[in-house]
N, C-alpha and C. Protein backbone atom coordinates (compact mmCIF):
# COMPACT_ATOMS: atom_id res chain seq x y z
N UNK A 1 78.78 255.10 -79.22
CA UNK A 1 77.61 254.83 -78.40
C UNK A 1 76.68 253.90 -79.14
N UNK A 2 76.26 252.71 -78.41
CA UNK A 2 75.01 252.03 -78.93
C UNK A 2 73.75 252.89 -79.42
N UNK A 3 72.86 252.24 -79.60
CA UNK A 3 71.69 252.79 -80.20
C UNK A 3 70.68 252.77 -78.75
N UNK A 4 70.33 252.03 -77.91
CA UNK A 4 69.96 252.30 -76.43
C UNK A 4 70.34 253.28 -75.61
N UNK A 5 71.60 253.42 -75.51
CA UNK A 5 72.38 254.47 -74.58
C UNK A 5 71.92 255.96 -75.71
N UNK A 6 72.28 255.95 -77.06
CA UNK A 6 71.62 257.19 -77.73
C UNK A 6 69.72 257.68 -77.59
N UNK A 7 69.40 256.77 -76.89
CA UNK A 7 67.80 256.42 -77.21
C UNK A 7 67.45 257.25 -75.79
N UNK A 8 68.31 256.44 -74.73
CA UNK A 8 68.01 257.36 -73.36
C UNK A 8 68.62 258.58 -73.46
N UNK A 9 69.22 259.01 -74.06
CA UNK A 9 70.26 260.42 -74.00
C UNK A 9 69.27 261.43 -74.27
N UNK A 10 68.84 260.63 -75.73
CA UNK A 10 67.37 262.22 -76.07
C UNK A 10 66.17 262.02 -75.82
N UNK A 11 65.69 261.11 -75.15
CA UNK A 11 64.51 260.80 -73.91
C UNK A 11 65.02 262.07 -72.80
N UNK A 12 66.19 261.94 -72.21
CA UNK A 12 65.96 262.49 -71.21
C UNK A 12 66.41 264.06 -71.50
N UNK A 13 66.42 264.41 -72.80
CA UNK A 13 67.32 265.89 -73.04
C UNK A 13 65.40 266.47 -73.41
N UNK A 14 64.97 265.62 -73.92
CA UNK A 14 63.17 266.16 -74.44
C UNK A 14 62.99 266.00 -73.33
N UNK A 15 63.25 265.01 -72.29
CA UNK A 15 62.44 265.99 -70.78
C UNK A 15 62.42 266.88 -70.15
N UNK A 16 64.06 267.26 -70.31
CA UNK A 16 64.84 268.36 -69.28
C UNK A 16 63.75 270.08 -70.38
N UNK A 17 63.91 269.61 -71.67
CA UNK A 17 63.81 270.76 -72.37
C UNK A 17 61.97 270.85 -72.21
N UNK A 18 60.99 269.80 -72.06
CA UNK A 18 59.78 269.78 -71.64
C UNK A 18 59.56 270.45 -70.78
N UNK A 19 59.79 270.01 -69.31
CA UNK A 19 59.52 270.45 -68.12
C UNK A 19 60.34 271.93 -68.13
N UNK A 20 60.87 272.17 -68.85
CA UNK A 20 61.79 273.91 -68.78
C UNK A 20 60.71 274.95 -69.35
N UNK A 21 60.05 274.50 -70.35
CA UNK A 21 59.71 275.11 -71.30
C UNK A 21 58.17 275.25 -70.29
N UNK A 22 57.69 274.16 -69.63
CA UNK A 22 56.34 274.39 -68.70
C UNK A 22 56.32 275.20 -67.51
N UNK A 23 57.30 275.09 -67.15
CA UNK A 23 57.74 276.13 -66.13
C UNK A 23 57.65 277.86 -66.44
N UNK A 24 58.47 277.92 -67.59
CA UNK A 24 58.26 278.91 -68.12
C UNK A 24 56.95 279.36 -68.24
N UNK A 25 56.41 278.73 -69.31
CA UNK A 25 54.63 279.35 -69.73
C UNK A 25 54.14 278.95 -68.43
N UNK A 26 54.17 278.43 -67.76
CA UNK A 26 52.95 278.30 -65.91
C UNK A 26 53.54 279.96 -65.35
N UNK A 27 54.96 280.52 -65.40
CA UNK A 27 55.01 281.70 -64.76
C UNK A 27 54.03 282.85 -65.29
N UNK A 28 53.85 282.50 -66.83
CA UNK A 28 53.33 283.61 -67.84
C UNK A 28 51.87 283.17 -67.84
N UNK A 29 51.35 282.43 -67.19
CA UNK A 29 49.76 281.82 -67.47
C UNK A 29 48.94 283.13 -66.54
N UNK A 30 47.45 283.30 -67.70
CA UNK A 30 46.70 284.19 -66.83
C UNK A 30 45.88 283.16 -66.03
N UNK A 31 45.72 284.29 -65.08
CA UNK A 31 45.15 283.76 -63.32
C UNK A 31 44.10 284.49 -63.49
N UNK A 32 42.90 283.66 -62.64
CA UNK A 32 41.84 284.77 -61.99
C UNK A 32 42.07 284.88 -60.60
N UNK A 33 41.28 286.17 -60.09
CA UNK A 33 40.75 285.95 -58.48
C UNK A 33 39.22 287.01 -59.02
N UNK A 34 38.57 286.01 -57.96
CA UNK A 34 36.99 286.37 -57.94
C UNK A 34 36.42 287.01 -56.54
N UNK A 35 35.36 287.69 -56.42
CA UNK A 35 35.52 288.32 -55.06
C UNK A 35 34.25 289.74 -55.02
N UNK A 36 33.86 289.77 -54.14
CA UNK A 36 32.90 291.13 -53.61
C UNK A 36 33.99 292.20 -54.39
N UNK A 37 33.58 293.53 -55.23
CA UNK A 37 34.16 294.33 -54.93
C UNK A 37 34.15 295.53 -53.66
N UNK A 38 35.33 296.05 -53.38
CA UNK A 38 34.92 297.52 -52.90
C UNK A 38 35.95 298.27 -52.88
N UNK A 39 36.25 299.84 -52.08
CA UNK A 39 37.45 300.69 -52.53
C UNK A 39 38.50 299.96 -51.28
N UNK A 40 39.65 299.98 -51.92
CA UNK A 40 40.55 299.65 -50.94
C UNK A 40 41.19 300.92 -50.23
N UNK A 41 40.50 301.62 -50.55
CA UNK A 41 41.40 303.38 -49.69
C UNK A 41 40.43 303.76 -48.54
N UNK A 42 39.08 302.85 -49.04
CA UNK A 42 38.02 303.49 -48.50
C UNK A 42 37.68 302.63 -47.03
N UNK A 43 38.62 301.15 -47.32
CA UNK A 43 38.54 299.86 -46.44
C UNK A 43 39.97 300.52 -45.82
N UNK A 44 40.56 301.43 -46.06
CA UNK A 44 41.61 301.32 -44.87
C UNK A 44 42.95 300.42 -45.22
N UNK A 45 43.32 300.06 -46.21
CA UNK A 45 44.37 298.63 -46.57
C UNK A 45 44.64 299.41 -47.70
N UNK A 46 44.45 300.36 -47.85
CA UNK A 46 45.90 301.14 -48.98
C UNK A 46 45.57 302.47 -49.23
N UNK A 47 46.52 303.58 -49.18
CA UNK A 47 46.00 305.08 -49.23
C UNK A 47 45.65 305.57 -51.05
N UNK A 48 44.41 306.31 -51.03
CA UNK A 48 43.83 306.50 -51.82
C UNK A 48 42.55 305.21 -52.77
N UNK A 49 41.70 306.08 -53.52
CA UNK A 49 41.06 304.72 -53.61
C UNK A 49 41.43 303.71 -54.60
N UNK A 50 40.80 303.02 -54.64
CA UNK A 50 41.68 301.79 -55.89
C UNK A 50 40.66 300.45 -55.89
N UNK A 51 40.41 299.64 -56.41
CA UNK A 51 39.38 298.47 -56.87
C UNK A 51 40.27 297.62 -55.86
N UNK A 52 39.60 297.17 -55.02
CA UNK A 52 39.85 295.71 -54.35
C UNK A 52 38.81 294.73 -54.58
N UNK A 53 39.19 293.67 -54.39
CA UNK A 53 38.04 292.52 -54.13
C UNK A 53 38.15 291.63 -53.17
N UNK A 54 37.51 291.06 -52.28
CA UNK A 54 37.67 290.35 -51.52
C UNK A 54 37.46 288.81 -51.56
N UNK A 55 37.97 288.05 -51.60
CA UNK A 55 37.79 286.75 -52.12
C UNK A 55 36.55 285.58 -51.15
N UNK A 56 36.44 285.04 -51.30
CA UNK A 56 35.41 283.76 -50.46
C UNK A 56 36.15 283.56 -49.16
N UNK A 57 37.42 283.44 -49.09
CA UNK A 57 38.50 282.86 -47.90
C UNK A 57 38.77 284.23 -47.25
N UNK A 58 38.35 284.73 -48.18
CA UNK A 58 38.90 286.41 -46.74
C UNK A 58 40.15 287.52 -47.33
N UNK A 59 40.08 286.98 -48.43
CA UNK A 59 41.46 287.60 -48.91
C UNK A 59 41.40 288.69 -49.35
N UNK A 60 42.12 289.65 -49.46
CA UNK A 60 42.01 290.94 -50.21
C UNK A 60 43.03 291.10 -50.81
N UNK A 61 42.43 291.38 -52.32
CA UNK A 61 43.44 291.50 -53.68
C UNK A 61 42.93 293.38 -54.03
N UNK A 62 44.01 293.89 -54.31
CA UNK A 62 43.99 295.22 -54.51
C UNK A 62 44.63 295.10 -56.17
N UNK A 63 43.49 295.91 -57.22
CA UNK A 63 43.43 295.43 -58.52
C UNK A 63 44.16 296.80 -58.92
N UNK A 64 44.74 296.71 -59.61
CA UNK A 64 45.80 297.71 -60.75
C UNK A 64 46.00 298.25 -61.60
N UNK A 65 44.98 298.90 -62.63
CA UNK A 65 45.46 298.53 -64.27
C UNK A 65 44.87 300.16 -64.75
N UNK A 66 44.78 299.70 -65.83
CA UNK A 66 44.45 300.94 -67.00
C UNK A 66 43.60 300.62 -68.15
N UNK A 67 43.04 299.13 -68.37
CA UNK A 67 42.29 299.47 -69.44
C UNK A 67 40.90 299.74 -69.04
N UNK A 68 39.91 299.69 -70.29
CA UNK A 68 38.76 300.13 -69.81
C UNK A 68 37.90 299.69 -69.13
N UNK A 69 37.95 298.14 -69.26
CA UNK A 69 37.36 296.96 -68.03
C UNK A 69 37.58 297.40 -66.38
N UNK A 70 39.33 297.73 -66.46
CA UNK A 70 39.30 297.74 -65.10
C UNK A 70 38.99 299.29 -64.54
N UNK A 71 38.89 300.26 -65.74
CA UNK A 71 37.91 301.88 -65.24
C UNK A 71 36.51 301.40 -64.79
N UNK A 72 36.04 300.60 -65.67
CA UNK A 72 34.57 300.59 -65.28
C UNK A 72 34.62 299.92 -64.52
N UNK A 73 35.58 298.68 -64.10
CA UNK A 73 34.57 298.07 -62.63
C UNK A 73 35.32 299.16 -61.51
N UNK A 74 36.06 299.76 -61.77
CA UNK A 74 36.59 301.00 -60.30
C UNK A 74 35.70 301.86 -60.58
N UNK A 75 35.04 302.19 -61.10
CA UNK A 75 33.47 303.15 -61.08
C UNK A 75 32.39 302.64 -60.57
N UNK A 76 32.64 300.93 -60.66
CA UNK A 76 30.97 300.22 -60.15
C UNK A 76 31.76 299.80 -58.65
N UNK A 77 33.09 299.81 -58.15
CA UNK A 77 33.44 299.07 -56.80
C UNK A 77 32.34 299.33 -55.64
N UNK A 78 31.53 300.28 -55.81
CA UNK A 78 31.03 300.60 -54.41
C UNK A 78 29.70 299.76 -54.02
N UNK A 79 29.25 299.44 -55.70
CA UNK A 79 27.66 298.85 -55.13
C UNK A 79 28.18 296.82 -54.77
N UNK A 80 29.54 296.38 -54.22
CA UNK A 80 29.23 295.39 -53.69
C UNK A 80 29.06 294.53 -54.56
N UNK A 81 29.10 294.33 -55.87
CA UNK A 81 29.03 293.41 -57.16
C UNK A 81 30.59 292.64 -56.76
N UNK A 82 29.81 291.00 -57.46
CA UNK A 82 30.80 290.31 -57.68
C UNK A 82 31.82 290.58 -58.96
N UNK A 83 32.75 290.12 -59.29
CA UNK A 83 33.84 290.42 -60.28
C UNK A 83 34.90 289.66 -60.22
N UNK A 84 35.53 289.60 -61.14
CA UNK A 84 36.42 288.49 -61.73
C UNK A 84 37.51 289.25 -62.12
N UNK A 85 38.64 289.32 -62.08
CA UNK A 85 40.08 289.89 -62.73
C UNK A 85 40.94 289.21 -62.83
N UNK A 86 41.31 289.18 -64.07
CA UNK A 86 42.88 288.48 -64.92
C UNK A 86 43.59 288.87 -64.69
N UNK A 87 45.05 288.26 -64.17
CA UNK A 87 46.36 289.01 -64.36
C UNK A 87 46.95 287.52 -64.72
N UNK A 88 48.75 288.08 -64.93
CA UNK A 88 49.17 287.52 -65.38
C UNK A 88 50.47 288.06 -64.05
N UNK A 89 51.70 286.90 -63.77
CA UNK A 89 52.46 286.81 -63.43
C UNK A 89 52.17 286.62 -61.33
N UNK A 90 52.94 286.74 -60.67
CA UNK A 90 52.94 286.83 -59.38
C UNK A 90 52.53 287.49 -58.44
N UNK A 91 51.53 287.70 -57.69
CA UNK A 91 50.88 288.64 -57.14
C UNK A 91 51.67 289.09 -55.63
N UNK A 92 52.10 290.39 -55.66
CA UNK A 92 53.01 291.26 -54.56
C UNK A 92 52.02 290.60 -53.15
N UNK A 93 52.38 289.93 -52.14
CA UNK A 93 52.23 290.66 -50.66
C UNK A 93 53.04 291.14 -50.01
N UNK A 94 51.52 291.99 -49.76
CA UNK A 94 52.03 293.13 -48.63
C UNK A 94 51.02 293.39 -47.37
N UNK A 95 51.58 294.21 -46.93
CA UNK A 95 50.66 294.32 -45.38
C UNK A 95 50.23 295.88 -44.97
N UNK A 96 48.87 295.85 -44.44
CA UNK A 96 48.12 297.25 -44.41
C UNK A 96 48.94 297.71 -43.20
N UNK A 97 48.81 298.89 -42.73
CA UNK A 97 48.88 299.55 -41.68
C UNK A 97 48.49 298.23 -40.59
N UNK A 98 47.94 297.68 -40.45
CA UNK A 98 47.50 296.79 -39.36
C UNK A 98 48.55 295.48 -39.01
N UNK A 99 49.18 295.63 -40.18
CA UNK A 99 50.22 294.41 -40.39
C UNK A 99 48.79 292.99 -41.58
N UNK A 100 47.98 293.50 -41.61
CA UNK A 100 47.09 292.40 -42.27
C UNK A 100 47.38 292.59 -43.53
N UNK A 101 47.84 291.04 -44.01
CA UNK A 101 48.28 290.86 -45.62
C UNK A 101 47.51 291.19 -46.54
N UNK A 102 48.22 291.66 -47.69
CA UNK A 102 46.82 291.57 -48.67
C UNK A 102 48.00 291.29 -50.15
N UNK A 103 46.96 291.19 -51.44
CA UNK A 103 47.64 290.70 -52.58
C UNK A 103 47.24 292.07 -53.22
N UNK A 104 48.86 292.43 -54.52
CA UNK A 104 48.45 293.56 -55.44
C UNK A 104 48.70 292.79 -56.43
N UNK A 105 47.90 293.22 -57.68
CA UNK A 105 48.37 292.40 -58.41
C UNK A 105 48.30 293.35 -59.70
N UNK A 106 48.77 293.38 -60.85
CA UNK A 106 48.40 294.16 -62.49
C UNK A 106 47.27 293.32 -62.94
N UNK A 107 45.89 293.91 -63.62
CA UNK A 107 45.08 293.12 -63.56
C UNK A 107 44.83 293.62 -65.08
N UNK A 108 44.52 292.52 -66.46
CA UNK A 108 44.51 293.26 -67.85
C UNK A 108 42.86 293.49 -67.84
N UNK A 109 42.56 292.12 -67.62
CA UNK A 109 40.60 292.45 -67.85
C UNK A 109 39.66 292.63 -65.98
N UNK A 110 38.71 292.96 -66.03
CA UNK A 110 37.64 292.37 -65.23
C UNK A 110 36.50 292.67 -65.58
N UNK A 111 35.91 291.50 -65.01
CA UNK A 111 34.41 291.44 -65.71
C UNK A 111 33.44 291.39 -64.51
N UNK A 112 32.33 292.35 -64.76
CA UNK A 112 31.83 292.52 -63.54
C UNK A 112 30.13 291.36 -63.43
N UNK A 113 30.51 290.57 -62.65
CA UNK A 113 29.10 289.26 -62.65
C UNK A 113 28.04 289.81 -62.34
N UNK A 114 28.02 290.64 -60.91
CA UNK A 114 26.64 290.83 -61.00
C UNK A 114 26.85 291.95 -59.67
C-alpha cells in the first residue's frame, strides 16, 4: 500500500472508532428535567405517592430514587416548588390509567429552586 491509501485507512478507522465511542458516552450523559413539583399518586398517573414534576410543555416525569436529595424534595413535593432532577440513561414511557403518557425515570440528585 502507498502512503495515501495508508493515510485514508486510519483517517477513517479514528472516525469509525470517534463517533462509536460518542455514542456511547451521549447514552451515559446526565440529563435534567425541570418542572413544578407534586405527588404523582396524589395526581392520579401512578398508584401510591411518588415525586413527579411537571415540565413547562405539559409533561409529567415521575422521579425515582433513594438518595437524600431525592427524600427531601418527596417531602417538599406538595408546596408546588420548582426543581430540577438528574438522571442518567433513557427515560421509560408509559401511560396512566387515562392512556395519558408520562416519563419514569431513576433520578441520582434534585435540587429544589424555589
Amino acid at each position: 500500500m502507498n502512503f495515501a491509501k495508508l493515510s485514508v485507512l486510519g483517517l477513517v478507522v479514528a472516525l469509525v472508532v470517534t463517533l462509536g465511542a460518542q455514542s456511547v458516552w451521549a447514552g451515559d450523559a446526565a440529563v435534567t428535567v425541570s418542572g413544578k413539583a407534586s405527588c404523582g399518586g396524589c395526581s392520579g398517573v401512578v398508584e401510591g405517592c411518588c415525586l413527579m414534576l411537571t415540565d413547562t410543555d405539559g409533561g409529567r416525569w415521575i422521579l425515582r430514587g433513594e438518595s437524600k436529595s431525592v427524600k427531601a424534595a418527596f417531602a417538599a413535593r406538595h408546596g408546588g416548588k420548582t426543581m430540577t432532577a438528574t438522571y442518567e440513561g433513557k427515560p421509560a414511557s408509559k401511560k396512566d390509567k387515562d392512556g395519558k403518557e408520562y416519563k419514569e425515570v431513576t433520578v441520582k440528585d434534585v435540587k429544589i429552586a424555589s
